[in-house]
C-alpha atoms as a PDB file:
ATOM      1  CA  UNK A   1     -16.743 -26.415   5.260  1.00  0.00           C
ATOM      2  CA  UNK A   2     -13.346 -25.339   3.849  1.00  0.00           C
ATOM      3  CA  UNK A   3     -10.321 -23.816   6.357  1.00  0.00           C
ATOM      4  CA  UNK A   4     -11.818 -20.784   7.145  1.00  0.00           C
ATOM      5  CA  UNK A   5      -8.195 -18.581   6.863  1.00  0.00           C
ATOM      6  CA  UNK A   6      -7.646 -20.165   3.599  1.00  0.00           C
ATOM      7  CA  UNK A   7      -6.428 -17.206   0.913  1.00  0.00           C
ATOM      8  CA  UNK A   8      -4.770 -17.002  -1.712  1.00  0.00           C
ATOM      9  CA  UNK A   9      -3.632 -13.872  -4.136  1.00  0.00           C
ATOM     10  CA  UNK A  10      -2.747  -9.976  -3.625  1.00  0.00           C
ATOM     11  CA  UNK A  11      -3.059  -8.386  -0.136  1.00  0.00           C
ATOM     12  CA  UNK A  12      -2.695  -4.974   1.374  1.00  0.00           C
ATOM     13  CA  UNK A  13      -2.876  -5.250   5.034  1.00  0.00           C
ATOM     14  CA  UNK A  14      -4.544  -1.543   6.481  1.00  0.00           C
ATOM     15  CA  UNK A  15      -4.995  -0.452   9.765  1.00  0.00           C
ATOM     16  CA  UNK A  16      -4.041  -4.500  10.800  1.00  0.00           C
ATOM     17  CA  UNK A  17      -6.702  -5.214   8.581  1.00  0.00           C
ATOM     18  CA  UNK A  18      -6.610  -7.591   4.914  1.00  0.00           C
ATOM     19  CA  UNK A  19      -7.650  -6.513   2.126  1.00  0.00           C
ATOM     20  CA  UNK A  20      -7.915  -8.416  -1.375  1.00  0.00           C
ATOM     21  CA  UNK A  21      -6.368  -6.048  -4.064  1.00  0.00           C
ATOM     22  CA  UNK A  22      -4.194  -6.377  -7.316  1.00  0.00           C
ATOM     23  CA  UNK A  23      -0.756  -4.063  -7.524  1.00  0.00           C
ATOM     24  CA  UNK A  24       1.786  -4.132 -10.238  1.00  0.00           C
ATOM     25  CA  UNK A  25       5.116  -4.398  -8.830  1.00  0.00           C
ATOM     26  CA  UNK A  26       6.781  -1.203  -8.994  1.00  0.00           C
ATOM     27  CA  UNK A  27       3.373   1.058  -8.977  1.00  0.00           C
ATOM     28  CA  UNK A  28       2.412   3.816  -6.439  1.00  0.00           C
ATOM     29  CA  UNK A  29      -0.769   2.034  -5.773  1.00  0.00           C
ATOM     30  CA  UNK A  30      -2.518  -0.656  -4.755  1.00  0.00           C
ATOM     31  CA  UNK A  31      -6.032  -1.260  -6.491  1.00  0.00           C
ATOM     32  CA  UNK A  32      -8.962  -1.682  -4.261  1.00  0.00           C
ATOM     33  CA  UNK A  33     -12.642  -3.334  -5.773  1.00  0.00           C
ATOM     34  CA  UNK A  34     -14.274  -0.425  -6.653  1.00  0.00           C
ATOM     35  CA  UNK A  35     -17.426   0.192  -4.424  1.00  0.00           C
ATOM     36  CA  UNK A  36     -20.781  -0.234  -6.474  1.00  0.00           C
ATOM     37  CA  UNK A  37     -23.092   2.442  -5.039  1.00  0.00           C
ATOM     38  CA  UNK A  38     -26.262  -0.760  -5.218  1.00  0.00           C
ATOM     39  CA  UNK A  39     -24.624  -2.162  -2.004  1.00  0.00           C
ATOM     40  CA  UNK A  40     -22.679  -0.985   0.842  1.00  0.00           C
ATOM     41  CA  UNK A  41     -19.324  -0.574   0.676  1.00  0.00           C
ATOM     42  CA  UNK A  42     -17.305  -3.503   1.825  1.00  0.00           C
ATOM     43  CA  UNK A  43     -14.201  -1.932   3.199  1.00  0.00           C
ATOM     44  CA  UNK A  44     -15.238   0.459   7.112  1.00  0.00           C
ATOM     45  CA  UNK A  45     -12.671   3.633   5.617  1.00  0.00           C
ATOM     46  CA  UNK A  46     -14.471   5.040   2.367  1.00  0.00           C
ATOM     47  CA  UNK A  47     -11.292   6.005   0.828  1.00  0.00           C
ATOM     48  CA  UNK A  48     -10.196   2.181   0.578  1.00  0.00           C
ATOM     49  CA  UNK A  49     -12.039   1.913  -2.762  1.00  0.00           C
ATOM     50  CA  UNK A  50     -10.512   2.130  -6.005  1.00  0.00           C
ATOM     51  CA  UNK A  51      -6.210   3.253  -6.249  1.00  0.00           C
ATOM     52  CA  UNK A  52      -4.758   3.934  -2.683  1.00  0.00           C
ATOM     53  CA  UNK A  53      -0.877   4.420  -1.997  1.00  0.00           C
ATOM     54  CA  UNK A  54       1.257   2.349  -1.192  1.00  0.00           C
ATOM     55  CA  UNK A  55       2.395   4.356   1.472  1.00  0.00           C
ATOM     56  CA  UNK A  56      -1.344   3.764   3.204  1.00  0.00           C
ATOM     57  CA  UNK A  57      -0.013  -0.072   3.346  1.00  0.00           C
ATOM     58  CA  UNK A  58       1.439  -1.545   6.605  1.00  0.00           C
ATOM     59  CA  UNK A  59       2.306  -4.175   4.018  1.00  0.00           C
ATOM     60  CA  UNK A  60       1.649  -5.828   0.515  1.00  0.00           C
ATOM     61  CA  UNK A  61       2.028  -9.555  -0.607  1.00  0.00           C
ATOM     62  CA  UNK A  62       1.325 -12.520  -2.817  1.00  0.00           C
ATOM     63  CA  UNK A  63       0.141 -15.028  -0.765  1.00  0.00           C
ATOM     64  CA  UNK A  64       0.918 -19.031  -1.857  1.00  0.00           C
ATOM     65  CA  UNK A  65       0.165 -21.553   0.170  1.00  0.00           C
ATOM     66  CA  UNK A  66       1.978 -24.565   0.927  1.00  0.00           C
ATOM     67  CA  UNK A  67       1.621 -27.920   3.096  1.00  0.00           C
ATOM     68  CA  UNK A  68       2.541 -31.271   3.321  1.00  0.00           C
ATOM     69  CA  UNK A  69       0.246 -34.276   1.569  1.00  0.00           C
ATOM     70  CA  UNK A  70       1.446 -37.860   2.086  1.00  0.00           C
ATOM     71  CA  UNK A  71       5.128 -36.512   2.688  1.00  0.00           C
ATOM     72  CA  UNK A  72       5.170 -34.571  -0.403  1.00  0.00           C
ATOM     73  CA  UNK A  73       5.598 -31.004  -0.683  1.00  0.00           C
ATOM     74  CA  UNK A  74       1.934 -29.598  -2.069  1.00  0.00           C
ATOM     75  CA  UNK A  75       0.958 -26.101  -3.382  1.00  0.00           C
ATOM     76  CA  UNK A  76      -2.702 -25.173  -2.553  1.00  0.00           C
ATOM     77  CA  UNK A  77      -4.288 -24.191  -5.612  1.00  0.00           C
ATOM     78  CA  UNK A  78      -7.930 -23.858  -4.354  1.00  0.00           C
ATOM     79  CA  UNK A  79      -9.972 -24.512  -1.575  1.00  0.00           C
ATOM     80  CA  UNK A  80     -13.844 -25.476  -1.591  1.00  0.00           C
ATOM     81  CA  UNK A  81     -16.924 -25.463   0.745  1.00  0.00           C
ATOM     82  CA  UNK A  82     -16.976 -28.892   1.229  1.00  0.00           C
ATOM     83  CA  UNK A  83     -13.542 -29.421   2.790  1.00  0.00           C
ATOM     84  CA  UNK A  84     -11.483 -30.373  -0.283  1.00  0.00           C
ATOM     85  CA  UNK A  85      -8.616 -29.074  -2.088  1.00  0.00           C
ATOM     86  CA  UNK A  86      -7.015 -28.524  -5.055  1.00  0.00           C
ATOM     87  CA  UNK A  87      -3.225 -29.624  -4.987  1.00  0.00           C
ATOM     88  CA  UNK A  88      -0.248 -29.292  -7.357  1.00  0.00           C
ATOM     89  CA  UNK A  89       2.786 -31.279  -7.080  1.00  0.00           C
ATOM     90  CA  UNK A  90       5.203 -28.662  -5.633  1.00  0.00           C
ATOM     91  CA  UNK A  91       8.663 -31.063  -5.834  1.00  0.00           C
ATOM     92  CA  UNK A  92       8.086 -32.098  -9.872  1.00  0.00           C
ATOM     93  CA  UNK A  93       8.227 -35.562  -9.081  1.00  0.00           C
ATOM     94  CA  UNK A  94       6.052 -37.261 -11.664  1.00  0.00           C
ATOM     95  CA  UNK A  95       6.335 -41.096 -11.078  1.00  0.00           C
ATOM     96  CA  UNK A  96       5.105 -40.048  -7.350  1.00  0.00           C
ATOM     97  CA  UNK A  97       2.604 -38.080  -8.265  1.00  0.00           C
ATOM     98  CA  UNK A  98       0.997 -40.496 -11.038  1.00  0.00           C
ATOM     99  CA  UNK A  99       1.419 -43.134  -7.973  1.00  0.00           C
ATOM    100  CA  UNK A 100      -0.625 -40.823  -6.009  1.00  0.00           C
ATOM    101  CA  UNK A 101      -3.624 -40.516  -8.144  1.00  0.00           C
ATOM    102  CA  UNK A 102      -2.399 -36.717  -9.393  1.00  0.00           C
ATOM    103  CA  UNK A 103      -3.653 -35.975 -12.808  1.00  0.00           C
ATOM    104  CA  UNK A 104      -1.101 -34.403 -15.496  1.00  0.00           C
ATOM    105  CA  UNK A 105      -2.875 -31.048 -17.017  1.00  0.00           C
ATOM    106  CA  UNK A 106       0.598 -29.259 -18.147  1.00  0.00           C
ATOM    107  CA  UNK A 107       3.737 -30.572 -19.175  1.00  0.00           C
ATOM    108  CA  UNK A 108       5.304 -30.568 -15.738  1.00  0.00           C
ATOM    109  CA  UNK A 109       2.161 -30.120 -13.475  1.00  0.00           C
ATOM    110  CA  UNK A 110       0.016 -32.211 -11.695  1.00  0.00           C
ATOM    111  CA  UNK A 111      -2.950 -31.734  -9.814  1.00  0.00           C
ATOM    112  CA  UNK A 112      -4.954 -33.805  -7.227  1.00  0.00           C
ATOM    113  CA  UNK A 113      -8.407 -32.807  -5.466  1.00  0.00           C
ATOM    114  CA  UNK A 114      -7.692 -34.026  -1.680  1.00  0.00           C
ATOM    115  CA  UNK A 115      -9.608 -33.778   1.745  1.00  0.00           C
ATOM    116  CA  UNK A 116      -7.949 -30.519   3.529  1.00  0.00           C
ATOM    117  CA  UNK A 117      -7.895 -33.081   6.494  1.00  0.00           C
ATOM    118  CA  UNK A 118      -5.703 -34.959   4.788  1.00  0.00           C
ATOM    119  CA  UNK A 119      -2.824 -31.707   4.776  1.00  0.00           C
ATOM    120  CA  UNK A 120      -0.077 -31.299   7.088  1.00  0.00           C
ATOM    121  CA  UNK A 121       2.565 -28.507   8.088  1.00  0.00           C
ATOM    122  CA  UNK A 122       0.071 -25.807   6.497  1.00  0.00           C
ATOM    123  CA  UNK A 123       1.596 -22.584   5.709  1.00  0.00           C
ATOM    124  CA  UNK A 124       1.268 -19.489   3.660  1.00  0.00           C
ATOM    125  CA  UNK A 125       4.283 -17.902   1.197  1.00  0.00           C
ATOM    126  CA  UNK A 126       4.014 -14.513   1.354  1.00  0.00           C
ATOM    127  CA  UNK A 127       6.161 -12.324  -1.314  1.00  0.00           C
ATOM    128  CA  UNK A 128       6.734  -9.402  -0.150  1.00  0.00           C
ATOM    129  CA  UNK A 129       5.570  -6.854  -3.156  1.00  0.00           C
ATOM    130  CA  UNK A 130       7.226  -3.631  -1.407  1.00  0.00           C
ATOM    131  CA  UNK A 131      10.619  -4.769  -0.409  1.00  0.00           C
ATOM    132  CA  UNK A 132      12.368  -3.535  -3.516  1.00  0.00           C
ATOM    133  CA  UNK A 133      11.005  -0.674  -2.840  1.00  0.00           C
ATOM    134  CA  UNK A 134      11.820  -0.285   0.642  1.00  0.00           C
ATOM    135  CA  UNK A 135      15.108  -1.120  -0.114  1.00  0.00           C
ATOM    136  CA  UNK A 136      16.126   1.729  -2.475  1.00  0.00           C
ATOM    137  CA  UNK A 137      14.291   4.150  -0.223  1.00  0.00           C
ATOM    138  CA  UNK A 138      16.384   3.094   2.844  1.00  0.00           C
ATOM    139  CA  UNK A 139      19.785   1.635   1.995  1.00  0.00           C
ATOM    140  CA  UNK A 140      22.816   3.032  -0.159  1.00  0.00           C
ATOM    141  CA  UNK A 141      24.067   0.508  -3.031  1.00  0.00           C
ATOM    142  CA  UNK A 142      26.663  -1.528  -2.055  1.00  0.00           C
ATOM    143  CA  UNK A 143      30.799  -0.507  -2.303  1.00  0.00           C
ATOM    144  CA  UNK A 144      33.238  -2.472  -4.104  1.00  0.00           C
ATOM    145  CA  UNK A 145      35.703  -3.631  -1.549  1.00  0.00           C
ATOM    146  CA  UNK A 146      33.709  -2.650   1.566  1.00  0.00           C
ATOM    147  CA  UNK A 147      32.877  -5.700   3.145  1.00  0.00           C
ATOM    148  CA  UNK A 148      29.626  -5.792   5.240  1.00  0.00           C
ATOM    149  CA  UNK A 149      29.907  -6.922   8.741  1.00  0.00           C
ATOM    150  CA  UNK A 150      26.514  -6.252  11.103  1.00  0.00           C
ATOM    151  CA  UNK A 151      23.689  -7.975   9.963  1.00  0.00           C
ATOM    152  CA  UNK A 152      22.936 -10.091  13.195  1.00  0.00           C
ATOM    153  CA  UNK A 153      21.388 -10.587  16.184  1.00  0.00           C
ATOM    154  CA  UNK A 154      23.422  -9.669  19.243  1.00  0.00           C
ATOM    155  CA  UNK A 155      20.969 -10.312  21.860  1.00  0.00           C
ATOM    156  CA  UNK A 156      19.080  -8.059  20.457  1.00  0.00           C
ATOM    157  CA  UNK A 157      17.060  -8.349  17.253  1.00  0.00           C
ATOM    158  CA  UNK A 158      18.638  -6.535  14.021  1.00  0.00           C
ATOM    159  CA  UNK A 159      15.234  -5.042  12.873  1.00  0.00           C
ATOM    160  CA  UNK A 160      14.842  -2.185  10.519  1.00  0.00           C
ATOM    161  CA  UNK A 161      11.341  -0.761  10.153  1.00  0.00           C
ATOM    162  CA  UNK A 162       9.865  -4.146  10.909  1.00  0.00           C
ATOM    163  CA  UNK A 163      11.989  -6.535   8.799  1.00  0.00           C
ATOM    164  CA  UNK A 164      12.883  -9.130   9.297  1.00  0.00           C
ATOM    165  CA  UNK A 165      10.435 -10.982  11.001  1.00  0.00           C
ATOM    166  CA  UNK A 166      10.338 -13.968  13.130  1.00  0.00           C
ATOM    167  CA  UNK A 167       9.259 -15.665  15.949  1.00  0.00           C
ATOM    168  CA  UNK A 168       5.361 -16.676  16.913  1.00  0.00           C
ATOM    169  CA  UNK A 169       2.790 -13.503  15.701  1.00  0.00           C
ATOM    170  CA  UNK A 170      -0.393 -12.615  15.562  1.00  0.00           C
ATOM    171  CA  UNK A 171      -1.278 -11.254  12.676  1.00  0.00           C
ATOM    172  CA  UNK A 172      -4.466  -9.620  10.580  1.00  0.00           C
ATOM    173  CA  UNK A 173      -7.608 -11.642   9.961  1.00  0.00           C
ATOM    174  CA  UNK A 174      -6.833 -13.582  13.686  1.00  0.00           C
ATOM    175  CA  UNK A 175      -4.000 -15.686  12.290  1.00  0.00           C
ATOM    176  CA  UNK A 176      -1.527 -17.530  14.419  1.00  0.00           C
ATOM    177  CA  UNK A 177       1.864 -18.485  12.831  1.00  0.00           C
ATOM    178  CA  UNK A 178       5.459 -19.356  13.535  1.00  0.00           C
ATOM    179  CA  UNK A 179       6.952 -16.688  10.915  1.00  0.00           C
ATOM    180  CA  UNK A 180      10.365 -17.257   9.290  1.00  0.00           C
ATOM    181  CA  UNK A 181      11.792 -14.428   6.644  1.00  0.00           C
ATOM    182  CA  UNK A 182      13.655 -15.946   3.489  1.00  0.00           C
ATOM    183  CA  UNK A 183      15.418 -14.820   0.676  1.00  0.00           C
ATOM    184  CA  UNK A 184      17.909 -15.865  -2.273  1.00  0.00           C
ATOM    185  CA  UNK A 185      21.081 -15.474  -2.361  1.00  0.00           C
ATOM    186  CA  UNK A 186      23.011 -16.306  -5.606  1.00  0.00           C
ATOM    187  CA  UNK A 187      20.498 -18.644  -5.940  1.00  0.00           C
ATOM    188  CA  UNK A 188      20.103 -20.424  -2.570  1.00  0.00           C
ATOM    189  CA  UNK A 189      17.179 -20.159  -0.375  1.00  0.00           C
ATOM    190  CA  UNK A 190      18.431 -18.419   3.105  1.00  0.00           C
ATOM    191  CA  UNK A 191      16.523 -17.705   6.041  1.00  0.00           C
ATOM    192  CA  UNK A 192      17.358 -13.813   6.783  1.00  0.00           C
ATOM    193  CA  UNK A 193      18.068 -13.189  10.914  1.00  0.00           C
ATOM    194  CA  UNK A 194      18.667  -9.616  10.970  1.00  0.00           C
ATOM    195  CA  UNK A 195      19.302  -6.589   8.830  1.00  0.00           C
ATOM    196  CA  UNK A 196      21.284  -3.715   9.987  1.00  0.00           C
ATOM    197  CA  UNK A 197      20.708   0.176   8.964  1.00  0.00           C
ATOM    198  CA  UNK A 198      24.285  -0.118   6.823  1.00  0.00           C
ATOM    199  CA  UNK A 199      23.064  -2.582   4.627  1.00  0.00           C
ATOM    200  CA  UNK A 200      24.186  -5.512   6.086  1.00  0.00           C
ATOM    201  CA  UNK A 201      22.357  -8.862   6.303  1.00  0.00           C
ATOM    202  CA  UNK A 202      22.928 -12.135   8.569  1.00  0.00           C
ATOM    203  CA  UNK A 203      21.365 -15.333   6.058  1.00  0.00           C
ATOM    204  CA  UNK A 204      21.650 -18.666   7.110  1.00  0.00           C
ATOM    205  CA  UNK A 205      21.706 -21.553   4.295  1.00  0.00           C
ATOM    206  CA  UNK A 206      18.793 -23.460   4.119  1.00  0.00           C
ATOM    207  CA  UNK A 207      19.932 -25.845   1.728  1.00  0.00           C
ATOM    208  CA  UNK A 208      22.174 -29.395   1.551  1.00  0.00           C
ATOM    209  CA  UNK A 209      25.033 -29.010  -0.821  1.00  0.00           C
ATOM    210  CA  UNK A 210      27.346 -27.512   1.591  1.00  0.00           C
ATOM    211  CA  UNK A 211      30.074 -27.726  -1.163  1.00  0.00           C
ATOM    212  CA  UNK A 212      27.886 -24.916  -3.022  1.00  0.00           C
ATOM    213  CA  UNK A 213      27.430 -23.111   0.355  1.00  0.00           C
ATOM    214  CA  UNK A 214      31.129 -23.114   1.234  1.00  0.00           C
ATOM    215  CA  UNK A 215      32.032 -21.609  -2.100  1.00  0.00           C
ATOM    216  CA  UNK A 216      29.916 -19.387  -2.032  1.00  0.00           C
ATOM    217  CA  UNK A 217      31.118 -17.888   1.145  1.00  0.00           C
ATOM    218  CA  UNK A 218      29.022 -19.593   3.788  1.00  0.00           C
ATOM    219  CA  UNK A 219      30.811 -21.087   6.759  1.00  0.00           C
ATOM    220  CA  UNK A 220      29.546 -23.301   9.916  1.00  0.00           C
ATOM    221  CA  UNK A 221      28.600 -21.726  12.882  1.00  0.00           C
ATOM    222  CA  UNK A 222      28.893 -23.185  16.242  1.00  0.00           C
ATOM    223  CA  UNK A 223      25.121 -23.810  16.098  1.00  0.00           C
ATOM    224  CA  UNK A 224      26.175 -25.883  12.906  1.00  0.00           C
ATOM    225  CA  UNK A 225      24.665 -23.782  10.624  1.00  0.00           C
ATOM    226  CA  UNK A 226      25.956 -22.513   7.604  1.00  0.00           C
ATOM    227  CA  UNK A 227      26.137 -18.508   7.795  1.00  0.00           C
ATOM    228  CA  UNK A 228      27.564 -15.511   6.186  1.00  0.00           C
ATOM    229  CA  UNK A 229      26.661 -11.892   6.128  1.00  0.00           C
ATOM    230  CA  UNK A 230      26.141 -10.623   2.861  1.00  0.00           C
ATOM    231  CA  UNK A 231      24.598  -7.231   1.323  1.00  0.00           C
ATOM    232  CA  UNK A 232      20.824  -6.260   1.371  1.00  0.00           C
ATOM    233  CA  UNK A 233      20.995  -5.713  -2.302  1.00  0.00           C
ATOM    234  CA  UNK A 234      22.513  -8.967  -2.854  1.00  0.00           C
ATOM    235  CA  UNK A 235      18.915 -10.475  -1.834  1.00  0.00           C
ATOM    236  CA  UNK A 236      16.020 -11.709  -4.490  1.00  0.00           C
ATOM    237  CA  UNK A 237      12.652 -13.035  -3.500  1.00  0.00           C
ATOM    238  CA  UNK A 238      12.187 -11.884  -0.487  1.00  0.00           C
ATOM    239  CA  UNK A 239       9.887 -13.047   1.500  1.00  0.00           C
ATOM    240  CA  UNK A 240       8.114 -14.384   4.853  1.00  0.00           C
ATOM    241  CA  UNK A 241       6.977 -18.035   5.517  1.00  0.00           C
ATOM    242  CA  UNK A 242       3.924 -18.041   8.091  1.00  0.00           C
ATOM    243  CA  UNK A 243       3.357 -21.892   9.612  1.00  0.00           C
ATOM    244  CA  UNK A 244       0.003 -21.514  10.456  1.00  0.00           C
ATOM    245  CA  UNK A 245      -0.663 -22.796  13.781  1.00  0.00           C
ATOM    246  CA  UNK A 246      -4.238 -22.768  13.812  1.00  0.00           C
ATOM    247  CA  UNK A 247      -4.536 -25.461  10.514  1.00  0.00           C
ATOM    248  CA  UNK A 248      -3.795 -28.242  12.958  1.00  0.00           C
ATOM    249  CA  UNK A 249      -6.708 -27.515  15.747  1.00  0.00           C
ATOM    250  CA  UNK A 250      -9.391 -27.080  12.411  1.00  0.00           C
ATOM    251  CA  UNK A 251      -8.022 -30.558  10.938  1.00  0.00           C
ATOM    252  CA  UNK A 252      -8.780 -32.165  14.030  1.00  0.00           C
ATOM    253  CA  UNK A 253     -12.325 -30.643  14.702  1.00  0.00           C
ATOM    254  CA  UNK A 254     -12.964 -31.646  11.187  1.00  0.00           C
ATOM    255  CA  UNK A 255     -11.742 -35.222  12.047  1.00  0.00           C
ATOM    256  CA  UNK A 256     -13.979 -35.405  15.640  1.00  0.00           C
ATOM    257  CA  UNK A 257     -17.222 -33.645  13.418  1.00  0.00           C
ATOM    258  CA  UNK A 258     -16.599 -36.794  11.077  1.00  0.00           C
ATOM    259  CA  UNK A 259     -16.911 -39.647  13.579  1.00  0.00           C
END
């Protein structure tokens, strides 16, 4: 059998509950199945049928998932009753991924069908489809020549009505992960460690030209990383990154079932 938590698309998490849906980003609802009065409605609150609110929604995302195959970074395009997967060739690398038995169906992508046992560090991309949103509704636009200055931890978590996250959660659906939350900023990927109500936001550099980093404002921390607080309107892409914790214990029931 496939990973059970496997999923991929649009969710609306309600009530601590997932639901599949599709949304248009910008739009004042999300789009529920539509209940066919031959069967019985698939959702326990009637009303989650059809357009709902946004502001019914705990959250919305696009879910990707990611893992590791052979020490190459995979995207998980499909998964499939009997325990295999469909893979793309998430670092581009051709020559590796011809090596690797991958099969060229566009002009840069390249796809493999792969045991799920055979994935490592297992974890879901989730784009989060209201922060835009819940960024104009919260936070002024920045000032030119105010410089922001919160934006961090100070033994206490910088949280505004739930973001950022981190740390280990529980989440819908009996998920276990190690959540991270990321962003860009002019164009580097950044983990985001707090978020304060004037705007400001602590980012760490996640990347490994620290040339590019230093001009564009970052500077070491004692930890060693590479830091700078920047405005919350000077993010793109943000989203959460949710290791799932789980993936390993299935693999390895899969692998004793298989002996």
């Amino acid at each position: 059998m496939t990973y059970p938590l496997y999923r991929t698309g649009t969710i609306a998490v309600v009530d601590g509950v997932a639901h599949p849906v599709s949304y248009a980003a910008g739009d004042n609802y999300v789009h529920f199945p539509q209940v066919r009065d031959a069967r019985p409605a698939p959702f326990p609150r009637q009303e989650l049928a059809g357009p709902v609110p946004v502001e019914m929604c705990e959250r919305v995302f696009s879910v990707q998932v990611y893992a590791t195959y052979r020490d190459h970074r995979v995207m998980v395009d499909a998964a499939y009753e009997n325990g295999t997967a469909r893979v793309l060739d998430a670092e581009w690398d051709h020559e590796w991924a011809t090596i690797n038995g991958f099969v060229q169906e566009n002009s840069y992508e390249y796809y493999k069908t792969v045991d799920m046992r055979d994935l490592r560090d297992y974890a879901e991309r989730q784009n989060d489809l209201l922060f835009t949103r819940w960024r104009a509704a919260r936070f002024a636009r920045p000032v030119e020549g105010i410089t922001p200055h919160g934006g961090w931890p100070n033994g206490q978590a910088a949280v505004v009505s739930g973001r950022p996250r981190s740390g280990v959660l529980e989440t819908e659906g009996g998920r276990v992960a190690e959540v991270s939350t990321r962003a860009e900023y002019l164009g580097s990927s950044c983990e985001v460690a707090g978020i304060t109500l004037d705007g400001s936001v602590g980012v760490h550099y996640l990347g490994s030209d620290f040339e590019r980093a230093e001009a564009d404002g970052f500077r070491p921390g004692p930890d060693g990383r590479w830091s700078k607080t920047v405005h919350i309107f000077d993010l793109a892409r943000y989203h959460e990154v949710h290791r799932d914790l789980l993936f390993d214990q299935w693999r390895e029931s899969r692998d004793s079932l298989a002996r």
